[in-house]
PDB file of N, CA and C in Angstrom:
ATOM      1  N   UNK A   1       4.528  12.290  10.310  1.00  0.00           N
ATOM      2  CA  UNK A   1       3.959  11.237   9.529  1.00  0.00           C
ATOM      3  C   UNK A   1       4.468  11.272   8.095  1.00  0.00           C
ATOM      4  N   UNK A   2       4.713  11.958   7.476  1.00  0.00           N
ATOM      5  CA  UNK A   2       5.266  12.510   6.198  1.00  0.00           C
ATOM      6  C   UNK A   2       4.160  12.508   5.164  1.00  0.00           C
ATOM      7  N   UNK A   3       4.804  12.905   3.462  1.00  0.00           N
ATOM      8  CA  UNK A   3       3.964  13.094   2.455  1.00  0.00           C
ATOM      9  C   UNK A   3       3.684  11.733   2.617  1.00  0.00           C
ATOM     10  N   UNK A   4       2.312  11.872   1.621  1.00  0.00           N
ATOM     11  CA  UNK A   4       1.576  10.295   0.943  1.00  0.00           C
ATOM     12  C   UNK A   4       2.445   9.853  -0.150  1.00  0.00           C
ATOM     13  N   UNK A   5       2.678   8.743   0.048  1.00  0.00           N
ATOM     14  CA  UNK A   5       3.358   8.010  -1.153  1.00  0.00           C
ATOM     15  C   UNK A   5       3.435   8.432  -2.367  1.00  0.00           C
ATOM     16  N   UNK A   6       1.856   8.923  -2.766  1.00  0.00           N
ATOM     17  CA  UNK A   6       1.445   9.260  -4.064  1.00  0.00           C
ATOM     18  C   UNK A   6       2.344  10.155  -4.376  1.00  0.00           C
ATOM     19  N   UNK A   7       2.411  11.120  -3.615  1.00  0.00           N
ATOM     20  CA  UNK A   7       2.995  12.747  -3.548  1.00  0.00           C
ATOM     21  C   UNK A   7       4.640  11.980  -3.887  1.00  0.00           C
ATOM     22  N   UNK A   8       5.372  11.277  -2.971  1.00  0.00           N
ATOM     23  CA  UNK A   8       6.528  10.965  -3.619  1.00  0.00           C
ATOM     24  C   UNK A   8       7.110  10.611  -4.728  1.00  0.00           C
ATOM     25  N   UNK A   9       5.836   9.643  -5.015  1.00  0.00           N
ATOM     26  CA  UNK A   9       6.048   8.588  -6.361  1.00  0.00           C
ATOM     27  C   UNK A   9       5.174   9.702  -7.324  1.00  0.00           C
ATOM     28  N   UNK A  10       5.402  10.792  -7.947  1.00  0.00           N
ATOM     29  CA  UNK A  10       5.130  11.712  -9.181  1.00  0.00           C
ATOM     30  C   UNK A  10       4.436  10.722 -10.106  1.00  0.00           C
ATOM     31  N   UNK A  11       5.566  10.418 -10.801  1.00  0.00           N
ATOM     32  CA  UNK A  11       6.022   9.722 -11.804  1.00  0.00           C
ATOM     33  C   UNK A  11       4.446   8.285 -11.848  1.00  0.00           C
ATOM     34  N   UNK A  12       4.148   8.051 -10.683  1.00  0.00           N
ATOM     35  CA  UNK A  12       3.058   6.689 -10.726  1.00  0.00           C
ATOM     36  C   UNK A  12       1.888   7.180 -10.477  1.00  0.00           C
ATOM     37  N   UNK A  13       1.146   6.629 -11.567  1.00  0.00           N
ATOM     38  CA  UNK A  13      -0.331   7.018 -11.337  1.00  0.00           C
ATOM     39  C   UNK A  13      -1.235   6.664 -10.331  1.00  0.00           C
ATOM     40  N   UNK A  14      -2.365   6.870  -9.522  1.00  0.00           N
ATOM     41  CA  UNK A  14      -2.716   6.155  -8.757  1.00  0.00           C
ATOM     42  C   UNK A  14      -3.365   5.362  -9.028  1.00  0.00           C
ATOM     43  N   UNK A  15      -3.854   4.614  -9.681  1.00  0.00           N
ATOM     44  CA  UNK A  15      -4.330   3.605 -10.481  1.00  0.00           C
ATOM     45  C   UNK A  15      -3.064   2.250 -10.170  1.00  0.00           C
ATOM     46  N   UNK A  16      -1.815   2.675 -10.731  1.00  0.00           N
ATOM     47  CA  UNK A  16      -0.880   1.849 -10.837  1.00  0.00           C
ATOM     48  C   UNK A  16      -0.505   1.656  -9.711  1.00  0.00           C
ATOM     49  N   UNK A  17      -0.298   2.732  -8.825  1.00  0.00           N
ATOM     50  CA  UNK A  17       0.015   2.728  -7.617  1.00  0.00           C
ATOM     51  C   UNK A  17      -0.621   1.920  -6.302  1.00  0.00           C
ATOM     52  N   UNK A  18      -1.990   1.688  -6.442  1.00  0.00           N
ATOM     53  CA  UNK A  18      -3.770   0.684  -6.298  1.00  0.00           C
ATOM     54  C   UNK A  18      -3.253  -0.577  -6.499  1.00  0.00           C
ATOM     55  N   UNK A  19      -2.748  -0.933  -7.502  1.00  0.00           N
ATOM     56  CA  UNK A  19      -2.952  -2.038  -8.176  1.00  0.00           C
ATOM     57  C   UNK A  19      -1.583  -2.716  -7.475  1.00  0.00           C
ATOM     58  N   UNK A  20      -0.537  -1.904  -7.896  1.00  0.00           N
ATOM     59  CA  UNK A  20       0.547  -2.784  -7.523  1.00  0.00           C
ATOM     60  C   UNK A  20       0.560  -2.753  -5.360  1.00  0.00           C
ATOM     61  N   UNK A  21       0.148  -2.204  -4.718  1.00  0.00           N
ATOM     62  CA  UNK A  21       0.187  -2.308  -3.206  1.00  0.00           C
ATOM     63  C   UNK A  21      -1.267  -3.053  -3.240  1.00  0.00           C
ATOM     64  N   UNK A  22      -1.886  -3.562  -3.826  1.00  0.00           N
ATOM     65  CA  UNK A  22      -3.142  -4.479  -3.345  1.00  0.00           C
ATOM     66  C   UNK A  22      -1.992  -6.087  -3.636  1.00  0.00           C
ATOM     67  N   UNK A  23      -1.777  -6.216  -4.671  1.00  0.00           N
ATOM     68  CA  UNK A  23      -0.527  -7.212  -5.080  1.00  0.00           C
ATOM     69  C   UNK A  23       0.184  -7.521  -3.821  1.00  0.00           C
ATOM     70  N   UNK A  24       1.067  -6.443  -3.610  1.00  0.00           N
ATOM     71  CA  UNK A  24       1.723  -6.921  -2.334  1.00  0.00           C
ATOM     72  C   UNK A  24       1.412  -7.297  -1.303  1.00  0.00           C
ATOM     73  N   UNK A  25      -0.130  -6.590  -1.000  1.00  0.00           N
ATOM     74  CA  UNK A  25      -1.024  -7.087   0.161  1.00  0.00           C
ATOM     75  C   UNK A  25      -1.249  -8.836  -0.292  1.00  0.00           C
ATOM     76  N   UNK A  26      -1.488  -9.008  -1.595  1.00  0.00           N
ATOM     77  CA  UNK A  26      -2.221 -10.161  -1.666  1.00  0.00           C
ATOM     78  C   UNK A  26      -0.957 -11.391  -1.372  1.00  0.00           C
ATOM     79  N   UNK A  27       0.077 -10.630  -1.821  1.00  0.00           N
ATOM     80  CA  UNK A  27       1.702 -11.806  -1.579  1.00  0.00           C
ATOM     81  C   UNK A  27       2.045 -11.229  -0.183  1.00  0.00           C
ATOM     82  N   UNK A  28       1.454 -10.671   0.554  1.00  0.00           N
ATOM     83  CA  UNK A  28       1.765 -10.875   1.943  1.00  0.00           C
ATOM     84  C   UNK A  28       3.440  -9.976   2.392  1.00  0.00           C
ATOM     85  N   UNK A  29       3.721  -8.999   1.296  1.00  0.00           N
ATOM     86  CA  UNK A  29       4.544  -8.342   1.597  1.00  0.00           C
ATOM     87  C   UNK A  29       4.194  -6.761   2.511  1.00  0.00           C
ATOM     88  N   UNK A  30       3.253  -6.876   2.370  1.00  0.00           N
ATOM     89  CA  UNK A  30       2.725  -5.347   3.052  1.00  0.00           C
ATOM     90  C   UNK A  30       1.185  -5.437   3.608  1.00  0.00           C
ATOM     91  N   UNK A  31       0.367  -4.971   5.035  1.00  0.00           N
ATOM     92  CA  UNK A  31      -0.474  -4.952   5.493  1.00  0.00           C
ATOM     93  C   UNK A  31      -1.225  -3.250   5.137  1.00  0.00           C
ATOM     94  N   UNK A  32      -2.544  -3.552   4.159  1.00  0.00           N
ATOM     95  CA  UNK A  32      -3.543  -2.651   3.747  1.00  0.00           C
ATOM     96  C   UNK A  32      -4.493  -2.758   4.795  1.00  0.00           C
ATOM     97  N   UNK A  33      -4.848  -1.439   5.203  1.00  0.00           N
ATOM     98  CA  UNK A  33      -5.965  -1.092   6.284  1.00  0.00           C
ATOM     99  C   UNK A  33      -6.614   0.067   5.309  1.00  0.00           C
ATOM    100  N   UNK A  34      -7.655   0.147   5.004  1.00  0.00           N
ATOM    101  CA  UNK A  34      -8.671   1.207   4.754  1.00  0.00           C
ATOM    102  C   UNK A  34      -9.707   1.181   5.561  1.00  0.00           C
ATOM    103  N   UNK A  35     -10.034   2.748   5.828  1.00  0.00           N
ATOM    104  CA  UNK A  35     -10.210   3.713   7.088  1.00  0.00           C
ATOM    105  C   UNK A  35     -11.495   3.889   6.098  1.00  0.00           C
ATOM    106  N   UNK A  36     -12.575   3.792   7.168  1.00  0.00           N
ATOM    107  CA  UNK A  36     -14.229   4.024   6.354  1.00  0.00           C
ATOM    108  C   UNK A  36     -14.497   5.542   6.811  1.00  0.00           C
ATOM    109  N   UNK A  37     -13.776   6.585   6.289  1.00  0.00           N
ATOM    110  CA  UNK A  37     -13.527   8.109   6.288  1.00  0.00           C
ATOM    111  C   UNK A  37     -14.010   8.122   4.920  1.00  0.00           C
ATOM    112  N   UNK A  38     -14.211   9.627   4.914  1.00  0.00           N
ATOM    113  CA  UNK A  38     -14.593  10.605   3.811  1.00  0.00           C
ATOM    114  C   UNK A  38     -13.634  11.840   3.914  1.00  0.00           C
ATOM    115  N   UNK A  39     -12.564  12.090   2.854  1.00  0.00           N
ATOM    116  CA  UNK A  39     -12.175  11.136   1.749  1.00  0.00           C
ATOM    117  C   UNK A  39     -11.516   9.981   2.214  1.00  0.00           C
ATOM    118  N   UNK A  40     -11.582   8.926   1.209  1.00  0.00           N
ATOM    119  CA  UNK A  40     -11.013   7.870   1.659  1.00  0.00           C
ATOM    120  C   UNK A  40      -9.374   7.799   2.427  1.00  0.00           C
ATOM    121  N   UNK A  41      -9.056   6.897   2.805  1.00  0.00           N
ATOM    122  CA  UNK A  41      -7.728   7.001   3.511  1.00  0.00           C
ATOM    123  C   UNK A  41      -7.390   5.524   3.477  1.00  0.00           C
ATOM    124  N   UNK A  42      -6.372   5.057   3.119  1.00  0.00           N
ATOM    125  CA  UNK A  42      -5.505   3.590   3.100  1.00  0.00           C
ATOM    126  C   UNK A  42      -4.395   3.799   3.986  1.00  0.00           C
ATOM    127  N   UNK A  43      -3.698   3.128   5.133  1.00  0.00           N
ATOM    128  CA  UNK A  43      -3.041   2.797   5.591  1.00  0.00           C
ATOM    129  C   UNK A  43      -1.867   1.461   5.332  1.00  0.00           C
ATOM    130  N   UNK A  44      -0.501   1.788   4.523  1.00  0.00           N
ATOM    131  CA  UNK A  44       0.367   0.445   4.102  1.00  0.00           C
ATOM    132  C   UNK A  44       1.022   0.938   5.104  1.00  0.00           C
ATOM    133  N   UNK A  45       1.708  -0.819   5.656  1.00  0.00           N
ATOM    134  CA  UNK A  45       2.867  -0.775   6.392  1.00  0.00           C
ATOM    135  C   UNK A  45       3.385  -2.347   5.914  1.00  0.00           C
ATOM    136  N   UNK A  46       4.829  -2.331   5.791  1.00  0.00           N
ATOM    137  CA  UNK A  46       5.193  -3.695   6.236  1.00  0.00           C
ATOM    138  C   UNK A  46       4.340  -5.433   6.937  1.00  0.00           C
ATOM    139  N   UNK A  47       4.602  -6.240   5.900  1.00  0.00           N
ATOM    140  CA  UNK A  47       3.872  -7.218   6.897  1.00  0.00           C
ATOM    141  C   UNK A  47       4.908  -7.271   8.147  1.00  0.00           C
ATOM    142  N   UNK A  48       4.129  -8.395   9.001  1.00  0.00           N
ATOM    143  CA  UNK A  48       5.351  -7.923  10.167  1.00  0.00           C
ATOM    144  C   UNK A  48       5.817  -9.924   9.716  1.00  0.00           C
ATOM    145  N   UNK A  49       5.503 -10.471   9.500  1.00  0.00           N
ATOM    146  CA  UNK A  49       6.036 -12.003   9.083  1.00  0.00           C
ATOM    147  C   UNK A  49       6.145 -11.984   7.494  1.00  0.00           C
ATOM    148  N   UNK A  50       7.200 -12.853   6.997  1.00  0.00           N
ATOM    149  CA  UNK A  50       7.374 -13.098   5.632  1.00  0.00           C
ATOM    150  C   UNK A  50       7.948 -14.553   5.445  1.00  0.00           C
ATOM    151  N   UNK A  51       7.511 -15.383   4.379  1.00  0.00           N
ATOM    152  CA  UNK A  51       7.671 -16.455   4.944  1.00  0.00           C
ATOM    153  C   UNK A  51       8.583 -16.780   3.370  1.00  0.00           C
ATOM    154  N   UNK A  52       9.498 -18.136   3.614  1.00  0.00           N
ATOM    155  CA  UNK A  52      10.541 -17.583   2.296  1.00  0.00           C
ATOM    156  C   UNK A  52       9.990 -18.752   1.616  1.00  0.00           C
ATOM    157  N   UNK A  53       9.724 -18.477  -0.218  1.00  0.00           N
ATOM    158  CA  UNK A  53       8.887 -19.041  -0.997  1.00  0.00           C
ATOM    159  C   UNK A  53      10.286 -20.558  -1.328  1.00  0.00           C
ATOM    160  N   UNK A  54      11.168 -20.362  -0.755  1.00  0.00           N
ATOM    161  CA  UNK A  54      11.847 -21.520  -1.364  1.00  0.00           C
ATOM    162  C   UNK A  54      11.569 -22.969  -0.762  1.00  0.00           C
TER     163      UNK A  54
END
């Protein structure tokens, strides 16, 4: 499964990191699943359709 994103991306806070993958969820570039676990857990993947803004 590999590291968490977070762990890759050092450099990005998770705050920033929140903010900008809710964005992409909201432009439909990536599908957010959060898992009602303790501790929390988010699931990103790829949307699987993208539709072209032109």
């Amino acid at each position: 499964m590999g590291r968490p994103i977070s762990r890759k991306l050092e450099i990005v806070s998770e705050k920033m990191l929140t903010q900008t993958l809710r964005t992409l969820e909201r432009d439909g570039f990536v599908h957010r699943e959060a898992k009602p676990v303790i501790p929390p857990h988010v699931e990103v993947s790829q949307a699987q359709e993208r539709y072209d803004a032109s």
